[in-house]
N, C-alpha and C. Protein backbone atom coordinates (compact mmCIF):
# COMPACT_ATOMS: atom_id res chain seq x y z
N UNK A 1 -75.37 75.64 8.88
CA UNK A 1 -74.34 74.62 8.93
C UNK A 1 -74.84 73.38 8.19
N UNK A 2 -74.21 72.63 7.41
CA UNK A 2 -74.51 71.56 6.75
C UNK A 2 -74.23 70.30 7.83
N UNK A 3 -75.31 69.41 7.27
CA UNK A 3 -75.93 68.32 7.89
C UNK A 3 -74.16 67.37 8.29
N UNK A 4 -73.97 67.20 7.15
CA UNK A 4 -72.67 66.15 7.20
C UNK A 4 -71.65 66.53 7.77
N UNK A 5 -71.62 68.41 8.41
CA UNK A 5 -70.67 68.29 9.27
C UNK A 5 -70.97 68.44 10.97
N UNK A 6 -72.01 67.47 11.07
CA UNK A 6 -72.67 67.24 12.28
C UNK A 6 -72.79 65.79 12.87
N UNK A 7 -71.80 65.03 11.60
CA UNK A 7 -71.38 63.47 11.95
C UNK A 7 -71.22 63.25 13.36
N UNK A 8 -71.68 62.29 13.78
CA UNK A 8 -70.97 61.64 15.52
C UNK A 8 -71.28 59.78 15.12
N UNK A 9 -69.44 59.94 15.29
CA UNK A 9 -69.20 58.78 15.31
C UNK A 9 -67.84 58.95 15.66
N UNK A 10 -67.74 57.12 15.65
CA UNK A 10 -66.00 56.87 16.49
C UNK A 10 -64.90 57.45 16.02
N UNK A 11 -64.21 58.03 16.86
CA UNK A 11 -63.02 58.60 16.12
C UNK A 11 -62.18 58.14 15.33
N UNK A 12 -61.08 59.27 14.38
CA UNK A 12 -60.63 58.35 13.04
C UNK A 12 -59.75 57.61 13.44
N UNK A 13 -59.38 56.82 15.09
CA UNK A 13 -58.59 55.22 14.82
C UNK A 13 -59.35 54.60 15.66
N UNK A 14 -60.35 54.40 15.88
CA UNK A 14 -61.55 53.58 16.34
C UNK A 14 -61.92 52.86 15.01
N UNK A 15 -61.88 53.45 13.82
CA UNK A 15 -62.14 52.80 12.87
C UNK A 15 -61.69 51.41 12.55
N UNK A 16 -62.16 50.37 12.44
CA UNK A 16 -61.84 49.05 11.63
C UNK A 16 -60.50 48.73 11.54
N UNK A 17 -60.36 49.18 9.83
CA UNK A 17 -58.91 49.61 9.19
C UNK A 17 -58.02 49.99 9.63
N UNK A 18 -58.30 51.24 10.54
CA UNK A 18 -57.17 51.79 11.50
C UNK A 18 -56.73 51.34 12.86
N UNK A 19 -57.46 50.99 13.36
CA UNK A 19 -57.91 50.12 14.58
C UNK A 19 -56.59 49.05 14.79
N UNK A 20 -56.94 48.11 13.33
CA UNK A 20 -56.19 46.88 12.88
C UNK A 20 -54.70 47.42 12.27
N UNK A 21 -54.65 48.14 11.94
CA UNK A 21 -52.69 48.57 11.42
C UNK A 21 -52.33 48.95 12.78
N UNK A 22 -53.15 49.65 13.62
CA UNK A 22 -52.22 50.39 15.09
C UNK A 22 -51.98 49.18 15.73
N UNK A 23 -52.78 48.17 15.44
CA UNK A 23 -52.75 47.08 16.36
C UNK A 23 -51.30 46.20 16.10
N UNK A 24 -50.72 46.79 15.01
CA UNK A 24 -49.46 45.60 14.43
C UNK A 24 -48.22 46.70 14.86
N UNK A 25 -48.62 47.72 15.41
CA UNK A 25 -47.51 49.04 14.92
C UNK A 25 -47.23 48.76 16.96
N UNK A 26 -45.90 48.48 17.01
CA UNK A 26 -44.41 48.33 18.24
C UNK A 26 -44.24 49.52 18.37
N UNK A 27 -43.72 49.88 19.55
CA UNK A 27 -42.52 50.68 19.97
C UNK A 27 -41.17 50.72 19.44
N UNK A 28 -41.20 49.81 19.19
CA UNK A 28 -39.89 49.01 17.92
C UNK A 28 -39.67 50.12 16.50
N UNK A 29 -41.03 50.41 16.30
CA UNK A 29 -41.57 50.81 15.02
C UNK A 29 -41.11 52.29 14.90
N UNK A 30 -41.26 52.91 15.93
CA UNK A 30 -41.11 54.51 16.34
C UNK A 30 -39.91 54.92 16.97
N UNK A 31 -39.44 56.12 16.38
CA UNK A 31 -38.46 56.83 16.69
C UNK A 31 -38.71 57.96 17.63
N UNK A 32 -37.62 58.82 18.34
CA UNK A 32 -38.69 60.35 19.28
C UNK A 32 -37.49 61.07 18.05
N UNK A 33 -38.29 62.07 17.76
CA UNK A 33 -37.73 63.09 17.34
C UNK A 33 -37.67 64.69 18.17
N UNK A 34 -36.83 65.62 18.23
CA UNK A 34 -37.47 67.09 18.44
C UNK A 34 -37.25 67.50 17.27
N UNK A 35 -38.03 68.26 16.85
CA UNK A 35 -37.60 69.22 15.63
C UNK A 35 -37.24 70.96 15.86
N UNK A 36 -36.70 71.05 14.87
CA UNK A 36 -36.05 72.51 14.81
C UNK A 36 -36.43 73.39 14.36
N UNK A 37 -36.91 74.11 15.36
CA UNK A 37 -37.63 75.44 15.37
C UNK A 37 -37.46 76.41 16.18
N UNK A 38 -37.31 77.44 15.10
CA UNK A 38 -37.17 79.23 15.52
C UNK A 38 -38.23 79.07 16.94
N UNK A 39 -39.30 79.25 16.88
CA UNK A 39 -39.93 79.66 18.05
C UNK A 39 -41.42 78.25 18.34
N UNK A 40 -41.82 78.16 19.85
CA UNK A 40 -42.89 77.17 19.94
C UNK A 40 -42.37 76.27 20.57
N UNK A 41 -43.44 75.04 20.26
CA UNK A 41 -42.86 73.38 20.47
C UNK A 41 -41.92 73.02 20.30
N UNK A 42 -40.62 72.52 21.15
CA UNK A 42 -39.66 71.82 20.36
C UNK A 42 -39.60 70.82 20.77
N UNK A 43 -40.74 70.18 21.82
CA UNK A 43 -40.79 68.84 22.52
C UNK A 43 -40.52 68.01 21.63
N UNK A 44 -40.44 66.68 22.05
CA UNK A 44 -39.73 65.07 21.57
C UNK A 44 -41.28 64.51 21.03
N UNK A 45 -41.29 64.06 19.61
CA UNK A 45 -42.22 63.54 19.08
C UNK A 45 -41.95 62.60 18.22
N UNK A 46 -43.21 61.80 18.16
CA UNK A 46 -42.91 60.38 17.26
C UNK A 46 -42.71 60.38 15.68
N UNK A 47 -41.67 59.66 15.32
CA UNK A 47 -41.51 59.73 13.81
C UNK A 47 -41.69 58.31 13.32
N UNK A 48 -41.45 57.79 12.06
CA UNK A 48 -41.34 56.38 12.27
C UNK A 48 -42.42 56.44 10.69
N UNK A 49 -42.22 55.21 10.03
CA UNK A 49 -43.39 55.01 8.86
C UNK A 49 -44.45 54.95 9.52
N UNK A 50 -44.75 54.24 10.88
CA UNK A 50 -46.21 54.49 11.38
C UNK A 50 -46.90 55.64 11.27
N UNK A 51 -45.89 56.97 11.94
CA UNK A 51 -46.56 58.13 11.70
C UNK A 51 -46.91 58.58 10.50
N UNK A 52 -46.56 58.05 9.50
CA UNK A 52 -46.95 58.48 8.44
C UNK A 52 -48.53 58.11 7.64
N UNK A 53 -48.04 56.33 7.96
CA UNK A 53 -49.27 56.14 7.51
C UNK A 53 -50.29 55.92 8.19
N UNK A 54 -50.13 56.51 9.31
CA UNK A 54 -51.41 56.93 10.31
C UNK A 54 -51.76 58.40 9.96
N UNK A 55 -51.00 59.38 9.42
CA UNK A 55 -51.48 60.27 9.31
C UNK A 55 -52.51 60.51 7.79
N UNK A 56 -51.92 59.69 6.82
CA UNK A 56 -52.90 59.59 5.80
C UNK A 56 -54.01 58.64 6.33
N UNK A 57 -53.77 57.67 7.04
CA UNK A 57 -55.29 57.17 7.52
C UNK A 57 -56.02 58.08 7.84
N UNK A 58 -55.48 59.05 8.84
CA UNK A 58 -56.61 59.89 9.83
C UNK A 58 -57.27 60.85 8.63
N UNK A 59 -56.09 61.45 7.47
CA UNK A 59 -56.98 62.01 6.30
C UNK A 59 -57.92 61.20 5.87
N UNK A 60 -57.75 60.51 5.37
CA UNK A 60 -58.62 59.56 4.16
C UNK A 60 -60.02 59.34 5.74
N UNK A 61 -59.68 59.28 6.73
CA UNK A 61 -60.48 58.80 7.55
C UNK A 61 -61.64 60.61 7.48
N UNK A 62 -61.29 61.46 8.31
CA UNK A 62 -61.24 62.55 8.31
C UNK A 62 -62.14 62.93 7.05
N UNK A 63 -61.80 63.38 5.80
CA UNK A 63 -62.39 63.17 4.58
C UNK A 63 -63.92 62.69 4.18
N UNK A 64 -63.51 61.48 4.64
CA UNK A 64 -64.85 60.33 4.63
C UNK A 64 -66.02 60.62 5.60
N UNK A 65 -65.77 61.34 6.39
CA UNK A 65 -66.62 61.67 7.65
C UNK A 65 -67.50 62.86 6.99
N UNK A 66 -66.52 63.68 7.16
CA UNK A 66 -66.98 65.26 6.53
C UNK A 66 -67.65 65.17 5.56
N UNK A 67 -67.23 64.42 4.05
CA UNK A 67 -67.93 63.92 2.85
C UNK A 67 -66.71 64.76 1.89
N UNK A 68 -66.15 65.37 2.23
CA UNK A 68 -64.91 65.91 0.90
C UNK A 68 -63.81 66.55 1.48
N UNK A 69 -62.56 66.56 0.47
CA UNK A 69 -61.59 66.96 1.45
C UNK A 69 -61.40 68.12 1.77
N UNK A 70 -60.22 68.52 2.29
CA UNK A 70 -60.11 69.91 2.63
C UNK A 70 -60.34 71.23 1.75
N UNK A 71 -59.86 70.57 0.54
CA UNK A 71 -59.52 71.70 -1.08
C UNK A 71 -60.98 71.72 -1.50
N UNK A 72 -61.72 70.82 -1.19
CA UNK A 72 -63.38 71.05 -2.00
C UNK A 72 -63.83 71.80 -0.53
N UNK A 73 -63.43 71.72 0.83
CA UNK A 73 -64.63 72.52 1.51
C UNK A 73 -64.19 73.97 1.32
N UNK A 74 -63.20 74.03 1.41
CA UNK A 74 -62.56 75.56 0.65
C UNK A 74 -62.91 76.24 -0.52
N UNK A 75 -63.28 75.31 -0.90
CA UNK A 75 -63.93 76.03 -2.79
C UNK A 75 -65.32 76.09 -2.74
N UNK A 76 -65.81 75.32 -1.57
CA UNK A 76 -67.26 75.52 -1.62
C UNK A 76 -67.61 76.66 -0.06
N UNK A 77 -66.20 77.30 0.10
CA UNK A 77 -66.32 77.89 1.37
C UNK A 77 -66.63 77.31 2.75
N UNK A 78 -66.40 76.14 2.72
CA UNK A 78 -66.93 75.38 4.31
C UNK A 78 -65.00 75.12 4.87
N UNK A 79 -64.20 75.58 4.48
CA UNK A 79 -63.17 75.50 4.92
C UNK A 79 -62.77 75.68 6.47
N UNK A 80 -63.66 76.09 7.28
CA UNK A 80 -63.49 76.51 8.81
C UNK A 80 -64.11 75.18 9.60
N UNK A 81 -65.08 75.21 9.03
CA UNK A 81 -66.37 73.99 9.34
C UNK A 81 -65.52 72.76 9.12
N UNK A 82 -64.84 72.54 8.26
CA UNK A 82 -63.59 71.19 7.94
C UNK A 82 -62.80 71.21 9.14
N UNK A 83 -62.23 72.64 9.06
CA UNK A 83 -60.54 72.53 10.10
C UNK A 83 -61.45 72.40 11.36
N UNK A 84 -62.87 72.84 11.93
CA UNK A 84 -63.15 72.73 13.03
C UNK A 84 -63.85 71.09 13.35
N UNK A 85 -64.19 70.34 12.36
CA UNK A 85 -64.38 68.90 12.32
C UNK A 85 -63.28 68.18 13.07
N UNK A 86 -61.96 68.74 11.95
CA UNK A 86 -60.69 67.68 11.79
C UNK A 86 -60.29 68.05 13.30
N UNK A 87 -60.31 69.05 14.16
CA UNK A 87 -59.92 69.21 15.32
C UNK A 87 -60.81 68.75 16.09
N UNK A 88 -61.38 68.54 16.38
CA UNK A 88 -62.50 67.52 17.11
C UNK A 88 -61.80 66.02 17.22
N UNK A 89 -60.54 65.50 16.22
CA UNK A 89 -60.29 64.24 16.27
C UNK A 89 -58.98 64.51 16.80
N UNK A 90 -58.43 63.44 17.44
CA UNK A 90 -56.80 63.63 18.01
C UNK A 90 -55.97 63.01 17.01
N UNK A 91 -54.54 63.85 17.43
CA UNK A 91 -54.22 63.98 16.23
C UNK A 91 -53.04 62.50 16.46
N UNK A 92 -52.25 62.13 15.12
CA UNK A 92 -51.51 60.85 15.58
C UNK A 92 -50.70 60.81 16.52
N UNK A 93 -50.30 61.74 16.61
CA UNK A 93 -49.26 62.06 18.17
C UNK A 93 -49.97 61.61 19.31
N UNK A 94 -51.44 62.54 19.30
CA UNK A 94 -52.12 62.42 20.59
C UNK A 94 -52.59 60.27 21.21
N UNK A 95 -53.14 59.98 19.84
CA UNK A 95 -52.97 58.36 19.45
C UNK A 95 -51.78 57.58 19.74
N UNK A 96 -50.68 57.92 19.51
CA UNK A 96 -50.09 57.23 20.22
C UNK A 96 -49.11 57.62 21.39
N UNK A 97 -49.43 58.93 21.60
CA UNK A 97 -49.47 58.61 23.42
C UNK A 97 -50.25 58.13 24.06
N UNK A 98 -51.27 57.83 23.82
CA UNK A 98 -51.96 57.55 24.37
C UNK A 98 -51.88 55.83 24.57
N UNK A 99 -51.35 55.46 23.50
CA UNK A 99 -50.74 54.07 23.67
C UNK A 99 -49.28 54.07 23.66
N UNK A 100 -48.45 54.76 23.89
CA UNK A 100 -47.01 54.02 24.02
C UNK A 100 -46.84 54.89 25.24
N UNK A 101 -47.50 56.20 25.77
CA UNK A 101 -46.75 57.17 26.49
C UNK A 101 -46.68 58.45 25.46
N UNK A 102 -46.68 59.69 27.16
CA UNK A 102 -46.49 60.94 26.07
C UNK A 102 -44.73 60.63 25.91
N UNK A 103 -43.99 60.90 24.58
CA UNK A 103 -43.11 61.33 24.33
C UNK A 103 -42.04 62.19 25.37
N UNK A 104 -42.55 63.35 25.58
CA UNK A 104 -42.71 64.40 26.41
C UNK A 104 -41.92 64.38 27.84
N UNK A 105 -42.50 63.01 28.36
CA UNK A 105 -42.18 62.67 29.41
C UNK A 105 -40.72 62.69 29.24
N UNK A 106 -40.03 61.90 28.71
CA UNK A 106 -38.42 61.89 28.76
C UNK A 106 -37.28 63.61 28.63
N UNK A 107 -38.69 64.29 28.43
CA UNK A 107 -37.96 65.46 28.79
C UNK A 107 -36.89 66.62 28.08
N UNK A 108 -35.63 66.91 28.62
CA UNK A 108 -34.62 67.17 27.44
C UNK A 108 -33.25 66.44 27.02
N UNK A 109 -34.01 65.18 27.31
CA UNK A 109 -32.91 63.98 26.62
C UNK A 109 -32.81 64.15 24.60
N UNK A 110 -31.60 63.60 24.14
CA UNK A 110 -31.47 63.92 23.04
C UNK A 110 -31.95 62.65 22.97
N UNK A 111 -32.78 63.13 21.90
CA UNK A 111 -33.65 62.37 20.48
C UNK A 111 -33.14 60.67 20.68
N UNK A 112 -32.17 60.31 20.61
CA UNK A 112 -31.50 58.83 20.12
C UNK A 112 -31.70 58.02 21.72
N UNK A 113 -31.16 58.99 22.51
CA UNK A 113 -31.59 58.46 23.83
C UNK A 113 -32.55 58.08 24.67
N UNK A 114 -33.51 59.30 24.23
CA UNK A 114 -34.97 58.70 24.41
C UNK A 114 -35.91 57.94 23.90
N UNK A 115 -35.70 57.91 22.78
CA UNK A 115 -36.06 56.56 21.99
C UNK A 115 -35.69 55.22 22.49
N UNK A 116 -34.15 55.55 23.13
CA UNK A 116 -33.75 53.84 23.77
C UNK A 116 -34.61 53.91 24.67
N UNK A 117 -34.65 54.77 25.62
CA UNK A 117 -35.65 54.80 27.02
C UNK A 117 -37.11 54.73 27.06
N UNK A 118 -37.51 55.08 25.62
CA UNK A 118 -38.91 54.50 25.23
C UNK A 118 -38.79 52.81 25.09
N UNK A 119 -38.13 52.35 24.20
CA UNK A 119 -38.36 51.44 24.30
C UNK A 119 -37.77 50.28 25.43
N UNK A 120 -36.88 51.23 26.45
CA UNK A 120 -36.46 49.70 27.42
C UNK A 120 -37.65 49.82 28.30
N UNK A 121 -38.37 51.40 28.40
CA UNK A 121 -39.67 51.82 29.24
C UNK A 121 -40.94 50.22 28.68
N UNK A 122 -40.70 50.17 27.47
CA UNK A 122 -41.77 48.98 27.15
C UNK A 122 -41.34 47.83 27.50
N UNK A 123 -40.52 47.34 27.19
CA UNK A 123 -40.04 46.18 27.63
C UNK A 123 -40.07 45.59 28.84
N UNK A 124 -39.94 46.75 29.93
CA UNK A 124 -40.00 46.76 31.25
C UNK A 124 -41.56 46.04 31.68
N UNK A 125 -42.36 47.32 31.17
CA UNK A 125 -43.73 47.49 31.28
C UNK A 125 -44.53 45.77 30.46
N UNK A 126 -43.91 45.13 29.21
CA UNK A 126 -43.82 44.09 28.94
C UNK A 126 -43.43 42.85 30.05
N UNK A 127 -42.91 43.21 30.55
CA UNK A 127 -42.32 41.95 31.40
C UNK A 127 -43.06 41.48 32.58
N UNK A 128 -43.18 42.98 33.46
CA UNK A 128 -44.72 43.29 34.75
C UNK A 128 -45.45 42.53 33.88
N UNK A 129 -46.06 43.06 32.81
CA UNK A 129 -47.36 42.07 32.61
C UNK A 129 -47.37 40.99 31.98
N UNK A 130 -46.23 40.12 31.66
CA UNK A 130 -46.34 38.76 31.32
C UNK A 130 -46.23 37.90 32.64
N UNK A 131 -45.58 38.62 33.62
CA UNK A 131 -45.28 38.36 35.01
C UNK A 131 -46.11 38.86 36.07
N UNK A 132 -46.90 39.56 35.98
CA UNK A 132 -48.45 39.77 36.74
C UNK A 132 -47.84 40.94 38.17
N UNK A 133 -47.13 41.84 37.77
CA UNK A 133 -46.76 42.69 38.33
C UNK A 133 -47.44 44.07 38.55
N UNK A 134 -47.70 44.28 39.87
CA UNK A 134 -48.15 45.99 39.56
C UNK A 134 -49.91 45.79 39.32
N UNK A 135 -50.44 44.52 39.38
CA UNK A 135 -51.96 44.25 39.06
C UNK A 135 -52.61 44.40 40.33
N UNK A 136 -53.76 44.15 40.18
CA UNK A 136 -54.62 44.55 41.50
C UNK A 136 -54.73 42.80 41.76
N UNK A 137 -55.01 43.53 43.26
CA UNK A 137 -54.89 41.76 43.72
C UNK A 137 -56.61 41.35 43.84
């Protein structure tokens, strides 16, 4: 096994750069989607430009760790050793449930609806804590 894919360090939105864009990115920002599919997952997940450019962060992040991207560990045959790196990190979904809430939770509400209920869910949760609600005494 090669050295560089034995990195330990902070995961790819612990990083700096990434750290600091999640930090500007609302509930405001994000949509729930389900998507449409024959068979599997069809749970409620986040869409939104955030997801996007969190997901090229986590590449470019991802990448930088390993030392090359996916198409060079493949040509140099380390292609398993990559996908088993890149799974070691959570993925943007998992990131921001972890800060807004799983998605999930709202269940089999349609898409438009749960999105409102995500975000009156924050607002709520906004208000307790400008108002010192729900804290330990």
């Amino acid at each position: 096994m090669n050295a560089i894919t034995k990195i330990s360090s902070a995961a790819w939105h612990e990083t700096p750069a990434v750290a600091a864009y999640l930090a500007t990115v609302t509930v405001d920002d994000l949509s729930l989607i389900r998507p449409l599919i024959v068979m599997g997952d069809d749970q409620l997940r986040y869409t939104g430009d955030p997801v996007e450019q969190l997901s090229e962060m986590r590449r470019e992040v991802i990448d930088a760790l390993f030392g090359c991207t996916f198409r060079k560990a493949h040509a140099s045959g380390r292609a398993y050793e990559y996908l088993d790196f890149e799974d070691e990190n959570p993925s943007v979904d998992a990131v921001l449930s972890e800060r807004f809430g799983d998605p999930r939770r709202f269940g089999n509400e349609h898409p438009d609806r749960a999105t409102r209920l995500m975000r009156f869910d924050a607002q709520i949760k906004a208000a307790h804590q400008r108002h010192g609600i729900g804290e330990a005494a």
